[in-house]
Protein backbone atom coordinates (compact mmCIF):
# COMPACT_ATOMS: atom_id res chain seq x y z
CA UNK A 1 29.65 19.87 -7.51
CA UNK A 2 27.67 23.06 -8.88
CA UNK A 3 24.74 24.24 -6.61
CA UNK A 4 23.09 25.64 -10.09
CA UNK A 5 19.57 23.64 -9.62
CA UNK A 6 18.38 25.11 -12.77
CA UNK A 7 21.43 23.90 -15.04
CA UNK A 8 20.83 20.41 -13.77
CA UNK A 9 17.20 20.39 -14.74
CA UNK A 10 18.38 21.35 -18.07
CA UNK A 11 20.79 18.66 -18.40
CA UNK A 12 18.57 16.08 -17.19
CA UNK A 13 16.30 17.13 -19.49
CA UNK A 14 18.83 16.70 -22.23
CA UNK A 15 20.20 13.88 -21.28
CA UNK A 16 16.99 12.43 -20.21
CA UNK A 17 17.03 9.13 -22.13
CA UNK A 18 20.60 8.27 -20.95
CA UNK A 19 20.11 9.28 -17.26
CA UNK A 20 16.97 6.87 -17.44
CA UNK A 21 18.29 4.37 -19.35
CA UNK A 22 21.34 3.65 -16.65
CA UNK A 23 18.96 3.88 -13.57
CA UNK A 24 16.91 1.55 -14.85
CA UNK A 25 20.31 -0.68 -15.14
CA UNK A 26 21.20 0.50 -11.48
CA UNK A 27 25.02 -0.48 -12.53
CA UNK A 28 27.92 1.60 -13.19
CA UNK A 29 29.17 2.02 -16.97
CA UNK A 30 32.63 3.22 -18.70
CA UNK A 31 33.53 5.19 -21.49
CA UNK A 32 32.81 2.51 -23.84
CA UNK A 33 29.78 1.38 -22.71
CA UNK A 34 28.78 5.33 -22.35
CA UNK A 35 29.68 6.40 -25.67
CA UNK A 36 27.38 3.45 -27.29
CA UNK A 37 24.35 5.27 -25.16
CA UNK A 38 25.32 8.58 -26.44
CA UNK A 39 24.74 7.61 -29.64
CA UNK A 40 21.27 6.09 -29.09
CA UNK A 41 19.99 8.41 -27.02
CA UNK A 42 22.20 11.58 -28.17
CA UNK A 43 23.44 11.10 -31.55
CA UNK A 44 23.69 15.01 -32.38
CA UNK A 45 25.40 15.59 -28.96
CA UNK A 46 29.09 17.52 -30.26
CA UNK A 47 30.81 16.54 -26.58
CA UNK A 48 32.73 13.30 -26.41
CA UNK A 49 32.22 10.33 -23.72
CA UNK A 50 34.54 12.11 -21.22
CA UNK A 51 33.45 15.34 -21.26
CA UNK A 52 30.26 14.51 -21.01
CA UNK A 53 30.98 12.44 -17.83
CA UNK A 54 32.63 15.49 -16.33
CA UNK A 55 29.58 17.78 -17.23
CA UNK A 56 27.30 15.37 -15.29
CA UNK A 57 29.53 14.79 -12.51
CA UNK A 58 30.45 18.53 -11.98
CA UNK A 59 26.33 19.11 -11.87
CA UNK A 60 25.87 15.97 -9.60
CA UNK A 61 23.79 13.67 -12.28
CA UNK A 62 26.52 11.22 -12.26
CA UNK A 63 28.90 10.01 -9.48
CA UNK A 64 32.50 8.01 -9.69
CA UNK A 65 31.49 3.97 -9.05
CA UNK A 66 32.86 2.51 -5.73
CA UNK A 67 34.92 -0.02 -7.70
CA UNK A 68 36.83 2.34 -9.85
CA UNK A 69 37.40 5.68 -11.22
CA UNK A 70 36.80 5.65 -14.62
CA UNK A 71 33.49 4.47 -14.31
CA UNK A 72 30.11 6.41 -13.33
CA UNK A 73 26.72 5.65 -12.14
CA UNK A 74 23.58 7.52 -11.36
CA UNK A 75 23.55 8.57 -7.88
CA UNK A 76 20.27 6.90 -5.61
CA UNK A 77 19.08 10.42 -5.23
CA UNK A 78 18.79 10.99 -8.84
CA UNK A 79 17.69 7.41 -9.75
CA UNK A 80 14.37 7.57 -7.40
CA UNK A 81 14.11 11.16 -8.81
CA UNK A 82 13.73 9.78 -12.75
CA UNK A 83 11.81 6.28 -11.60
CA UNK A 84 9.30 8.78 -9.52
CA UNK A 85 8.72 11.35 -12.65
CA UNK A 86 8.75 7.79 -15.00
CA UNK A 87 6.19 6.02 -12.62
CA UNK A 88 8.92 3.09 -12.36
CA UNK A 89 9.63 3.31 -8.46
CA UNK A 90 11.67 0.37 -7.27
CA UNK A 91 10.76 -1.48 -4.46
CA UNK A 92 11.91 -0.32 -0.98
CA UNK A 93 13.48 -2.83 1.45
CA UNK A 94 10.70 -4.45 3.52
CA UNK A 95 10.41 -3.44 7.15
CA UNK A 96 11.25 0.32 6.18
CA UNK A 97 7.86 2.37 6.83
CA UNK A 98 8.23 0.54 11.00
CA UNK A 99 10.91 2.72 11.99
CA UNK A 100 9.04 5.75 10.40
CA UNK A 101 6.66 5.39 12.46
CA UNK A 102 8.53 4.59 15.57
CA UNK A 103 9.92 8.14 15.00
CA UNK A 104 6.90 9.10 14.54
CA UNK A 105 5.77 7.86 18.54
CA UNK A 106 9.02 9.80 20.04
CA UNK A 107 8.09 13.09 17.84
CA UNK A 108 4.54 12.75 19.09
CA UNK A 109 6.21 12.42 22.82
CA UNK A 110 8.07 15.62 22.35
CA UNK A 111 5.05 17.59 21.28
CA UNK A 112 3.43 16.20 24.41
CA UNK A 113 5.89 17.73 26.46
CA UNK A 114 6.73 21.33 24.44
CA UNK A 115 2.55 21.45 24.80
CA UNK A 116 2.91 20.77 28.33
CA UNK A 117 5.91 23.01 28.66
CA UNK A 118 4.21 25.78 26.77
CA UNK A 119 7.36 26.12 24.26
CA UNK A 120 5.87 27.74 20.88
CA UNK A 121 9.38 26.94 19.78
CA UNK A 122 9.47 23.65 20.79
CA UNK A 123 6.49 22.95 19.59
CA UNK A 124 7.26 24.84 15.86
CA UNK A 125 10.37 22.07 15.92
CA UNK A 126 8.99 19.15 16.77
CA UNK A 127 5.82 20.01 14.36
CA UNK A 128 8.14 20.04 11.74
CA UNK A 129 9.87 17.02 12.47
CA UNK A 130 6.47 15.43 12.70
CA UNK A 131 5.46 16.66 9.32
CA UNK A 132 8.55 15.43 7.66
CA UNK A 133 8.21 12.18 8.77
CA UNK A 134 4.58 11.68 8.16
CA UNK A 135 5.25 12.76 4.62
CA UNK A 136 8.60 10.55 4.35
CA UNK A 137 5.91 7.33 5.55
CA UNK A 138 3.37 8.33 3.07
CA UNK A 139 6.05 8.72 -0.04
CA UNK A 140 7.09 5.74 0.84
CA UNK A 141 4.13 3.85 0.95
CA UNK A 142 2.56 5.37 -2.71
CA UNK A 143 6.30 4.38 -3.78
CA UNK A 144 6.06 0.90 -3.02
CA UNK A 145 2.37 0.77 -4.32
CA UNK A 146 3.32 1.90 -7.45
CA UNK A 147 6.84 -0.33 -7.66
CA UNK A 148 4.52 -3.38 -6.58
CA UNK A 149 2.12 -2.60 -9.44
CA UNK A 150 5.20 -2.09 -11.97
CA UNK A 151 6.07 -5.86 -10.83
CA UNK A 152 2.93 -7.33 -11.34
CA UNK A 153 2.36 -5.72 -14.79
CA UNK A 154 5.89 -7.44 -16.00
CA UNK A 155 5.15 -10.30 -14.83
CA UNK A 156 1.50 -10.86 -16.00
CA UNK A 157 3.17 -9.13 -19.66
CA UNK A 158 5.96 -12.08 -19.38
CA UNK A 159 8.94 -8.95 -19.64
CA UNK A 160 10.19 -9.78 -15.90
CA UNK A 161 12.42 -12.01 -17.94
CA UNK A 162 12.41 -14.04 -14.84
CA UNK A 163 12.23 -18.29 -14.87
CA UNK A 164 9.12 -19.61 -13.41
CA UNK A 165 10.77 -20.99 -10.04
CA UNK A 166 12.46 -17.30 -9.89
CA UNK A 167 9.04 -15.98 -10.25
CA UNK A 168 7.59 -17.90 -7.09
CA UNK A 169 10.86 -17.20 -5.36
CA UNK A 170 10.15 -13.48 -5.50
CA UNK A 171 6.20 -13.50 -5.55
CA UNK A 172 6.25 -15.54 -2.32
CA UNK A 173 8.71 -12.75 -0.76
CA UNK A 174 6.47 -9.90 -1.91
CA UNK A 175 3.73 -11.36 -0.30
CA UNK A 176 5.53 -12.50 3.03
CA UNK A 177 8.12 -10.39 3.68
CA UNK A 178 6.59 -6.67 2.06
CA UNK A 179 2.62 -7.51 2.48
CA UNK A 180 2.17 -9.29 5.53
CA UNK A 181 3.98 -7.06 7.68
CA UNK A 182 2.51 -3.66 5.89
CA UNK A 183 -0.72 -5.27 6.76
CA UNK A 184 -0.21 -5.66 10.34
CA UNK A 185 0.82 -1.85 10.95
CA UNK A 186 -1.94 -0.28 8.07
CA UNK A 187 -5.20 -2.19 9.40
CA UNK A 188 -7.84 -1.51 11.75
CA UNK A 189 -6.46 -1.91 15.07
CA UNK A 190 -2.74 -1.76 13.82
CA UNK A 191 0.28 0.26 14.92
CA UNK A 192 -0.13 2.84 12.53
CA UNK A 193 -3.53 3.61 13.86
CA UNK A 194 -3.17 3.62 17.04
CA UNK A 195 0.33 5.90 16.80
CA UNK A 196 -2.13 8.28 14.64
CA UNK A 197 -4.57 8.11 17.23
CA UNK A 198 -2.41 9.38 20.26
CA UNK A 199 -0.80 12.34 17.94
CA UNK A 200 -3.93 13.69 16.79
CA UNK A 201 -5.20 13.35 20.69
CA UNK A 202 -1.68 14.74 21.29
CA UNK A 203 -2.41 17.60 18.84
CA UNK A 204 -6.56 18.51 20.73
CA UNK A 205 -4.88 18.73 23.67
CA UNK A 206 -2.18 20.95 22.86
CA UNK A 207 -4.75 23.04 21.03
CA UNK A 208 -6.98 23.46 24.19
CA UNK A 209 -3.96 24.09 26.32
CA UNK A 210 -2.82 26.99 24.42
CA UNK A 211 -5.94 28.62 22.92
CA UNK A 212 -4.60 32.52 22.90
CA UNK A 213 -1.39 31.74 21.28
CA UNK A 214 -2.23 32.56 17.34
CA UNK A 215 0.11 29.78 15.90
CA UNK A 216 -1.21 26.57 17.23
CA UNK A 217 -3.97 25.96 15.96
CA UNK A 218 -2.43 26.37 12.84
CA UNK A 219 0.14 23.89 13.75
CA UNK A 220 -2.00 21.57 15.11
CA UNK A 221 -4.36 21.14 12.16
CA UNK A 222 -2.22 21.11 9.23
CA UNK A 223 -0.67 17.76 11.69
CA UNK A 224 -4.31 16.23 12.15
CA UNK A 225 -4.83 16.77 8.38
CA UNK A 226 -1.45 14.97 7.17
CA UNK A 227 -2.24 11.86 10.10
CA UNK A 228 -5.65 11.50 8.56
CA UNK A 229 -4.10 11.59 4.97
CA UNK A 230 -1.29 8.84 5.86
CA UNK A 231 -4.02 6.78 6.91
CA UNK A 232 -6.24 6.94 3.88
CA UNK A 233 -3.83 6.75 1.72
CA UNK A 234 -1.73 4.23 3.34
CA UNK A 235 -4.67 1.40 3.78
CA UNK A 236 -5.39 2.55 0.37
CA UNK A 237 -1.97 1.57 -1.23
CA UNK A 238 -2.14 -1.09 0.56
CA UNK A 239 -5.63 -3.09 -0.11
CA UNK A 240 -4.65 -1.89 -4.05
CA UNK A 241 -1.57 -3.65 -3.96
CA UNK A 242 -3.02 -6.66 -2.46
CA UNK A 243 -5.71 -6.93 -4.49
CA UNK A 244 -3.22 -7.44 -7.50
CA UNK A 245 -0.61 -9.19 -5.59
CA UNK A 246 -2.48 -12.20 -4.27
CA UNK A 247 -4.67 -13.65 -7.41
CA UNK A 248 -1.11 -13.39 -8.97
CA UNK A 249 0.59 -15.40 -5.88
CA UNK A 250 -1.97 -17.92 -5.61
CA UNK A 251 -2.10 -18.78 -9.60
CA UNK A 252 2.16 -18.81 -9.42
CA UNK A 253 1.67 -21.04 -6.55
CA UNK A 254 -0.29 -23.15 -8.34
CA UNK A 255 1.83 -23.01 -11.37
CA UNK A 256 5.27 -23.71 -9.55
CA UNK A 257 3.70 -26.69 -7.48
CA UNK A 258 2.67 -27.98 -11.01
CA UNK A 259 5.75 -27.17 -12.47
CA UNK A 260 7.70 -29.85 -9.71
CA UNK A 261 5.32 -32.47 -9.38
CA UNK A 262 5.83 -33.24 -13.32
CA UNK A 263 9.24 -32.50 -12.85
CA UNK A 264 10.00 -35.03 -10.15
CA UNK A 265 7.25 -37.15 -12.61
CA UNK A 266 9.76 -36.82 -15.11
CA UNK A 267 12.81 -37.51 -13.34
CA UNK A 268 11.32 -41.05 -12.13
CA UNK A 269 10.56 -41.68 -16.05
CA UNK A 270 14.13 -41.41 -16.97
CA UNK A 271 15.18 -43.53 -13.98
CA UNK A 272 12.49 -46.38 -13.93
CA UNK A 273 11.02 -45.98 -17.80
CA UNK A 274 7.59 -46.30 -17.83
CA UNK A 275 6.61 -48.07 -14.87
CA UNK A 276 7.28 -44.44 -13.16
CA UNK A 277 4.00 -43.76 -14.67
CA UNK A 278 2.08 -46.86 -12.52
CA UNK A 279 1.21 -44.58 -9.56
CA UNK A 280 0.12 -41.58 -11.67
CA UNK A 281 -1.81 -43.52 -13.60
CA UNK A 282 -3.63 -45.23 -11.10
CA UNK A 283 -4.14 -41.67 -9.14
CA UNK A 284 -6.19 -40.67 -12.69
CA UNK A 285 -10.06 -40.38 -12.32
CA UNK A 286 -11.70 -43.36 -14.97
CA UNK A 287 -13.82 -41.66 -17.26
CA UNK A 288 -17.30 -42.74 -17.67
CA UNK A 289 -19.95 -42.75 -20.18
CA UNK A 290 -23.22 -43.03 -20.31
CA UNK A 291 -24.88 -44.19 -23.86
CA UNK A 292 -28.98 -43.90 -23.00
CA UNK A 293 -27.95 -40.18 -22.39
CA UNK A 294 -25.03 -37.68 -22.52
CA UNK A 295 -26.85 -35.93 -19.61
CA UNK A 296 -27.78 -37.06 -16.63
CA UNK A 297 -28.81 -33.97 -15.19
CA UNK A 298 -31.95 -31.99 -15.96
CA UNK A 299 -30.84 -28.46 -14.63
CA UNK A 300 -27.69 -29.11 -16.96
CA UNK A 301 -30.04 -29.69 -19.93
CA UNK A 302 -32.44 -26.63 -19.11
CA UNK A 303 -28.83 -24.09 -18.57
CA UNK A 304 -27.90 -25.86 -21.92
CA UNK A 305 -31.00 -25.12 -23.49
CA UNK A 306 -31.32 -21.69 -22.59
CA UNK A 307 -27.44 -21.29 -24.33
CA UNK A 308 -28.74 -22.15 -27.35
CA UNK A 309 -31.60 -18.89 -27.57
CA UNK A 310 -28.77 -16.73 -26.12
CA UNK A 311 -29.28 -13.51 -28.60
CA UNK A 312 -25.73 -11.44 -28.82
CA UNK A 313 -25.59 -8.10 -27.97
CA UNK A 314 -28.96 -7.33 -26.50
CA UNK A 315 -30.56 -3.99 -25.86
CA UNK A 316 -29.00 -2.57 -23.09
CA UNK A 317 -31.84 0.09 -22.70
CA UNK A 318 -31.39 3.60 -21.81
CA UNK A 319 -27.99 4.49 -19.59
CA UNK A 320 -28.12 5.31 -16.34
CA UNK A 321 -27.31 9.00 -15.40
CA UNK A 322 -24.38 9.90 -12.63
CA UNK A 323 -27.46 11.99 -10.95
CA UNK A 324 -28.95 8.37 -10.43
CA UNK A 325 -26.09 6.95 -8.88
CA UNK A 326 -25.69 7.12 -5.07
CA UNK A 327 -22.39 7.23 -2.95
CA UNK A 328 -21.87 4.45 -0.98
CA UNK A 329 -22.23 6.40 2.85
CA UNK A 330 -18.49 5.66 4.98
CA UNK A 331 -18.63 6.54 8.77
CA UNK A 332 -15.31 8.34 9.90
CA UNK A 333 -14.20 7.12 13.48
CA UNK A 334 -12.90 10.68 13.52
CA UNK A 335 -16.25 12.27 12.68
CA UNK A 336 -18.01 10.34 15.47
CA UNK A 337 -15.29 10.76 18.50
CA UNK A 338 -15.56 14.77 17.82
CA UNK A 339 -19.71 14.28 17.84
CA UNK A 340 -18.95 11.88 21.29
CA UNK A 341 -16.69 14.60 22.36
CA UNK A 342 -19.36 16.92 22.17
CA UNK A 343 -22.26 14.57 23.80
CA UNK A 344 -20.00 13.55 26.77
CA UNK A 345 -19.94 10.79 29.06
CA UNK A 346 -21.95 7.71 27.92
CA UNK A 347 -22.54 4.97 30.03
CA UNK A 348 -23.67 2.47 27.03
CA UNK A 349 -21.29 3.19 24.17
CA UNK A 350 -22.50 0.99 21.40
CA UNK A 351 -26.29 2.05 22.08
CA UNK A 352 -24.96 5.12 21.61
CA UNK A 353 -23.46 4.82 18.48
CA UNK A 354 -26.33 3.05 16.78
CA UNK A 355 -28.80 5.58 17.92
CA UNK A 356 -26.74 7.86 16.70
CA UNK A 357 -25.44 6.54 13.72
CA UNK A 358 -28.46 4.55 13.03
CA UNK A 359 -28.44 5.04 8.73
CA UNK A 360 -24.70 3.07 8.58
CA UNK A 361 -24.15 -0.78 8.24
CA UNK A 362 -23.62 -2.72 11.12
CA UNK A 363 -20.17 -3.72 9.83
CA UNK A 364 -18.90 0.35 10.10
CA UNK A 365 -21.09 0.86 13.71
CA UNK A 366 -18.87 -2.25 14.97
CA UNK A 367 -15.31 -0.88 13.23
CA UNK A 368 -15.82 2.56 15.27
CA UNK A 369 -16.92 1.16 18.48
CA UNK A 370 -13.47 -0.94 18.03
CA UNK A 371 -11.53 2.11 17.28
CA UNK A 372 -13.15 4.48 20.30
CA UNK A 373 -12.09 1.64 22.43
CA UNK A 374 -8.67 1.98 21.87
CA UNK A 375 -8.49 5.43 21.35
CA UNK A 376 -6.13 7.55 23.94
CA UNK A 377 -8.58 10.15 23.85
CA UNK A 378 -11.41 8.05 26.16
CA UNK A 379 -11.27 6.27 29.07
CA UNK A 380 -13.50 3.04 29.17
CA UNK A 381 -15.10 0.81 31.07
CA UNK A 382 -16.79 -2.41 30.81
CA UNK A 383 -20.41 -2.76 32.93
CA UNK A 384 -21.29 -5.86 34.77
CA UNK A 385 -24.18 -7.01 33.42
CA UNK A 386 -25.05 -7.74 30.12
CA UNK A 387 -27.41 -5.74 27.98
CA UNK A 388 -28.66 -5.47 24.44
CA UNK A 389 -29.07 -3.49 21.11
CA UNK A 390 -30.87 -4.09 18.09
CA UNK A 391 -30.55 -2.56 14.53
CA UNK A 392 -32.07 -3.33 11.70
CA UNK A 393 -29.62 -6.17 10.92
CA UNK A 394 -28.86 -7.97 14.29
CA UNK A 395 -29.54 -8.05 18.45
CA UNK A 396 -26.58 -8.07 19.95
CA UNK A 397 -25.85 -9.14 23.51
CA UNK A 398 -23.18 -7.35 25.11
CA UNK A 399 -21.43 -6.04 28.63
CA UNK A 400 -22.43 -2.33 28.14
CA UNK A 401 -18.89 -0.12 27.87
CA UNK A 402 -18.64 3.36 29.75
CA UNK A 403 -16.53 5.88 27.97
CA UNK A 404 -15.42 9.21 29.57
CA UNK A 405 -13.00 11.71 27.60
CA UNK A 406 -9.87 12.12 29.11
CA UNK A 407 -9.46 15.59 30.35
């Protein structure tokens, strides 16, 4: 194969239409099948089928198929290369983005110990390696966002081409098998979090440890920077594709279940006739009517009145400006164990917090007291006798938690 990057990115560019065209098949093709997509996608091209085969192959856009040689295909590389500039990513294997961050735990271990060590070239390695994968688990997740998405948009356009039962079959594995899983690890409390948690405590420390050497710090921060990025944009992708995902399981669902029950209906027609409709029709509801009055309900009467001096497209008055508009305020768990970091030792932590902290919902106060709890970089501590805090939404009654940073 030729290592000439920039004559490949002119044949792909060429031969755009074809190359995209056969990944989206994700099958190999011959010379007959190849010369009919040279002439839709290509029809000035001078080369014939072959050499035109060749000329991808020598400039690694096309690959022999497994099953014989005079057929080609579109090698992986090159596929999720076209599907990522065509926003058509495919979706990944489930269970994929749990060894990533496995790897992820025995990098962070390694940095531990080059910190501890005082290696700069350990540490330089295994910073790398860290970067890499933290990129590798946040490509992946946007990937399978945006393949998850593609999904949903064929099948709510009715181009998945797929039969109704094939339709559950594969909504009901999206949900349990890619979902599910991705929730556990991207959530509050899950293993992505607290893995994040221990490398960027992992990262302070080494930064502390070796404050006259010029290049960690450096190091150190553009690794807290991509941990904190994972994480927003990992729950992100996630609570997107969810939010699409499960109106469209639950209506499927409800489809498919429909779908069966008239087909079993059906099936005990054509056995029995029509006394296979006896028990349906005695599961019906028996209509009822009442001839002194349609309505029997005066709020139904008033809602139906009001209908009828509904005036279309009403004033809307003048438009709000974006200067009026005010940002919903978010409390970063990060943000508040640097500020604790800097207050010290606390022997109530959630008083703490909500004196602190006092202009954020109770919801977020109760989210970072969970997360300092199970960060690595504290040690805590419950009291043994209860206490209590009020805000302005709730008293809460509560063993009081001392927290000491870990040296």
């Amino acid at each position: 194969m030729s290592t000439n990057p920039q004559r490949t990115l002119q044949l792909a560019a060429e031969y755009y239409g074809l190359l995209a065209d056969l990944s989206a098949r994700g099958e190999p093709i011959g010379l007959g099948d190849l010369r009919s997509l040279l002439q839709k996608h290509n029809p000035d091209n001078p080369r014939s089928a072959d050499k035109v085969a060749a000329y991808l192959e020598k400039y690694g856009l096309f690959e022999r198929a497994a099953e014989s040689d005079s057929s080609w295909e579109v090698p992986h590389i090159i596929a999720e290369f076209l599907r990522h500039l065509s926003m058509r990513q495919r979706l990944s294997a489930p269970g994929m983005l749990g060894p990533i961050i496995e790897e992820v735990a025995r990098l962070t271990e390694d940095l531990r110990r080059a910190f501890e060590s005082a290696d700069i070239d350990r540490i330089r390695l295994a910073s790398s390696s860290i970067n890499q994968a933290l990129d590798a688990a946040r490509g992946l997740s946007r990937s399978n966002s945006q393949a998850i998405m593609n999904e949903v948009m064929l099948i709510k356009t009715r181009e998945d081409r797929r039969s109704l039962r094939e339709r559950y079959l594969f909504i009901t594995h999206l949900h349990e098998k890619h979902l599910s899983p991705l929730g556990a690890l991207v959530e509050v409390g899950g293993e992505m979090e607290r893995r994040a948690n221990e490398l960027i405590a992992v990262s302070r420390h080494g930064s502390t440890s070796m404050p006259d050497d010029p290049f960690v710090p450096e190091l150190t921060s553009k690794i807290i920077s991509s941990v904190r990025r994972l994480k927003d944009e990992a729950w992100g992708d996630f609570h997107s594709s969810l939010r699409e995902v499960t109106p469209l399981f639950r209506q499927i669902r409800r489809d498919h279940a429909l779908a069966v029950s008239i087909s079993r209906q059906l099936d005990r027609v054509a056995r029995e006739g029509a006394k296979g409709l006896d028990d349906a029709v005695g599961q019906l509801p028996i209509a009822r009517w009442r001839a002194d009055n349609i309505f029997n309900s005066y709020a139904l009467e008033d809602y139906l009145a009001g209908v009828a001096n509904y005036v279309a497209n009403p004033d809307p008055g003048p438009l709000a400006s974006l200067s009026d508009s005010v940002a919903p305020l978010v409390l970063d768990t990060n943000d508040v164990i640097e500020k604790l970091l800097v207050a010290g030792e606390q022997d109530d932590l959630l008083a703490w917090i909500v004196q602190t902290f006092d202009v954020y919902p109770d919801q977020q106060l109760l989210q970072v007291f969970h997360g300092i709890s199970i960060s690595s970089d504290f040690q805590c501590a419950h009291g043994n006798h209860p206490v209590q805090t009020e805000t302005a939404e709730a008293v809460y009654t509560y063993y009081p938690m001392h927290t000491t940073a870990n040296a």
